[in-house]
C-alpha atoms as a PDB file:
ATOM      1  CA  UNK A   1      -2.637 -11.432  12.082  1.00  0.00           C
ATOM      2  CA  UNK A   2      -1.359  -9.688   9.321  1.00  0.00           C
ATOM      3  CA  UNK A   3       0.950 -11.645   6.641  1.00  0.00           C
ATOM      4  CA  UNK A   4       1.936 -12.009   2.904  1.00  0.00           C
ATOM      5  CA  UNK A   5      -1.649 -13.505   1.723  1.00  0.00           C
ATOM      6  CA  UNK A   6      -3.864 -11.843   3.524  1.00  0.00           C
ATOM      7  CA  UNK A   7      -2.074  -8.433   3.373  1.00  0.00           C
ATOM      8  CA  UNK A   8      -4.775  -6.476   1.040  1.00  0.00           C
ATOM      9  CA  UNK A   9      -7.480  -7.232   4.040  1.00  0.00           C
ATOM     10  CA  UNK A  10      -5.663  -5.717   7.037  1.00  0.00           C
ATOM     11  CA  UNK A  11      -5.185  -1.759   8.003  1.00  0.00           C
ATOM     12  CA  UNK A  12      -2.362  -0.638   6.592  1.00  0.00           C
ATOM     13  CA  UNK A  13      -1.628   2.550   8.076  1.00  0.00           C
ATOM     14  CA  UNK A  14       1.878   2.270   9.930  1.00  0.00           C
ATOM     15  CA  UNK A  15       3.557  -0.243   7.428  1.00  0.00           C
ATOM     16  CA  UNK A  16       6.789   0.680   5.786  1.00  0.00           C
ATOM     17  CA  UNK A  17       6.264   1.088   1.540  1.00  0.00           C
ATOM     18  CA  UNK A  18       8.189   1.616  -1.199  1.00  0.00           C
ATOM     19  CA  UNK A  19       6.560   2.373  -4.794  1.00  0.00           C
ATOM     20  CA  UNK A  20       8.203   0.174  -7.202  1.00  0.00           C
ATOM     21  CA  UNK A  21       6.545   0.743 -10.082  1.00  0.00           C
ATOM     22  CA  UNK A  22       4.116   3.675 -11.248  1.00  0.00           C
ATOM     23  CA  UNK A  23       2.536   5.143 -14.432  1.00  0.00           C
ATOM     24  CA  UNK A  24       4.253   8.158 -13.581  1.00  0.00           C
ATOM     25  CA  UNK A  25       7.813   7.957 -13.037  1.00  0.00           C
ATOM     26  CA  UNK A  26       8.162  10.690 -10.424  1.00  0.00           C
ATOM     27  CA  UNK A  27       6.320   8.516  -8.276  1.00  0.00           C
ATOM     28  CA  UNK A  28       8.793   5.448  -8.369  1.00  0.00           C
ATOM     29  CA  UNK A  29      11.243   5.418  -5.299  1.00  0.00           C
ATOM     30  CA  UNK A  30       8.673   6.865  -2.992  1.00  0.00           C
ATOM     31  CA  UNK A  31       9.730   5.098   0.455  1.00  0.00           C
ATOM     32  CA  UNK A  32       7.995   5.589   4.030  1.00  0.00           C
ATOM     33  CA  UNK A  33       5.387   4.712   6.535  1.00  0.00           C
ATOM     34  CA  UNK A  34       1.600   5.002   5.224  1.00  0.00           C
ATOM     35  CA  UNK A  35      -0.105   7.323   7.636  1.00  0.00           C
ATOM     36  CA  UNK A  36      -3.821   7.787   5.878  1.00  0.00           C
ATOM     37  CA  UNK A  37      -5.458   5.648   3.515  1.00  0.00           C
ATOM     38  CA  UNK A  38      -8.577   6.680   1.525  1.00  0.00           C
ATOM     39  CA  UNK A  39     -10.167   5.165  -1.130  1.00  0.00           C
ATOM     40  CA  UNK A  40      -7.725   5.507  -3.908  1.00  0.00           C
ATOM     41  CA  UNK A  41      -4.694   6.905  -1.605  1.00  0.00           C
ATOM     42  CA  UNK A  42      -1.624   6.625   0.104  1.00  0.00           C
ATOM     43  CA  UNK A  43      -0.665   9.045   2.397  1.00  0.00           C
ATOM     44  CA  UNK A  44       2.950   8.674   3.074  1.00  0.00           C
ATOM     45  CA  UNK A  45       5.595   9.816   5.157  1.00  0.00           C
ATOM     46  CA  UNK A  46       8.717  10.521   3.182  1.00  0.00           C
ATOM     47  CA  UNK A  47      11.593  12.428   4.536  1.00  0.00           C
ATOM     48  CA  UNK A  48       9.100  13.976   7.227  1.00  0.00           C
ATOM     49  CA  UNK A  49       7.171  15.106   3.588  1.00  0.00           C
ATOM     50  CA  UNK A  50       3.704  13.765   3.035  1.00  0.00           C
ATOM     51  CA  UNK A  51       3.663  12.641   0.185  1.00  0.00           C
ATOM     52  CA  UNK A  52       0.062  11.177  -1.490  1.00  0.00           C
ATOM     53  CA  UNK A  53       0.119   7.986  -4.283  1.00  0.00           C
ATOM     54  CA  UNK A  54      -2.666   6.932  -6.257  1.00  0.00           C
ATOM     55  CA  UNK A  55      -3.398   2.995  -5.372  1.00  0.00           C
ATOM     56  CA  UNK A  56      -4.398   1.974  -9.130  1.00  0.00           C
ATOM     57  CA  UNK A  57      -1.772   1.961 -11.655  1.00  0.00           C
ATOM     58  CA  UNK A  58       1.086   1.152  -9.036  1.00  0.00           C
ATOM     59  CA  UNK A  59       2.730  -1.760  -7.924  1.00  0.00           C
ATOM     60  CA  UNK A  60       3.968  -1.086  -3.802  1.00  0.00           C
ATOM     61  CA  UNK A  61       6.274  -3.597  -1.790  1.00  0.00           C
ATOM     62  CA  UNK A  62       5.780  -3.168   1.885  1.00  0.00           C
ATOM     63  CA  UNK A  63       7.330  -4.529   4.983  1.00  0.00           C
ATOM     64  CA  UNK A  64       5.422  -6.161   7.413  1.00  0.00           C
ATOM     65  CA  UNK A  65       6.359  -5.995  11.727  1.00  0.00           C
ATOM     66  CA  UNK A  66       7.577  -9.540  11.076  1.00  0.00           C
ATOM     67  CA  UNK A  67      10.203  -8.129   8.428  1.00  0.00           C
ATOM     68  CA  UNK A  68       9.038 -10.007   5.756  1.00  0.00           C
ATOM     69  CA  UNK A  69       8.391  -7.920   2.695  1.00  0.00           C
ATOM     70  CA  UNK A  70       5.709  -8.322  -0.308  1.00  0.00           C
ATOM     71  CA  UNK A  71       4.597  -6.663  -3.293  1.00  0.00           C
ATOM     72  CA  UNK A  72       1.092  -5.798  -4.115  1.00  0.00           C
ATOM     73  CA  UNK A  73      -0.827  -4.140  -7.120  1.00  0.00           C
ATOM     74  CA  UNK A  74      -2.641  -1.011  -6.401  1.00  0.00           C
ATOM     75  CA  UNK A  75      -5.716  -2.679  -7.390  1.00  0.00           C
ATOM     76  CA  UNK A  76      -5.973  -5.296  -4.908  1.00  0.00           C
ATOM     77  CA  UNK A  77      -6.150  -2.238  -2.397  1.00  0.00           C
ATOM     78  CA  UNK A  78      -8.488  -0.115  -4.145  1.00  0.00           C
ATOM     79  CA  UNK A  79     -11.575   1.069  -2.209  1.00  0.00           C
ATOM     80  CA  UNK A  80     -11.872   2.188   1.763  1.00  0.00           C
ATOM     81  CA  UNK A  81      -9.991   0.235   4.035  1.00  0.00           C
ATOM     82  CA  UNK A  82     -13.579  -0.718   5.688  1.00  0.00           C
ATOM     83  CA  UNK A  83     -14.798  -2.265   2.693  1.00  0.00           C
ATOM     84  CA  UNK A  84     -11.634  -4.222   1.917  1.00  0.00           C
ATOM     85  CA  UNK A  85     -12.398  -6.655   4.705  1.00  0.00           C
ATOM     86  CA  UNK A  86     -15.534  -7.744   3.177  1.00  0.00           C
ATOM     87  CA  UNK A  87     -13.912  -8.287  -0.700  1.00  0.00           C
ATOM     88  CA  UNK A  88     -12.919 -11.933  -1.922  1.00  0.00           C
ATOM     89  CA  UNK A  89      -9.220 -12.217  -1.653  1.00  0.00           C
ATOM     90  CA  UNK A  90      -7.980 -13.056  -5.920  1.00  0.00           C
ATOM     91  CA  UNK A  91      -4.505 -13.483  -6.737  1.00  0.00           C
ATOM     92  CA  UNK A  92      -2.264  -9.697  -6.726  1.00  0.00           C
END
């Protein structure tokens, strides 16, 4: 079950995100669902746009089915998705 701790382990490909901080500007405000995720990616939906995000040098908050929301660093979702299951959880 996905929730706040364990968040950079699960598939997250049909949350809701926001990017709340970026190295580039431009990127901040990006809000939608995440419909791909590769290695250093986001693919999301914004405004029916696709819109792509690096993971490392950004800070996302994203809203889990339950409605609780958390924020994560890029870098605690680096890599594939399939090899993020296997990584020690540290502190984001």
């Amino acid at each position: 079950m996905r929730n706040l701790e364990n968040l950079p382990k699960h598939e997250l490909i049909g949350l809701e995100v926001e990017v709340i901080k970026s190295e580039n500007e431009c990127e901040e405000g990006i809000k939608g669902k995440v419909v791909d995720e590769g290695k250093n990616v986001l693919k999301v939906e914004c405004e029916g746009v696709e819109k792509t995000v690096q993971k490392r040098g950004r800070v996302f908050k994203f809203a889990l089915p339950s409605g609780k929301e958390g924020k994560v660093k890029g870098g605690a979702i680096s890599g594939r998705p399939e090899e993020r299951i296997k990584k020690r959880l540290r502190k984001w």
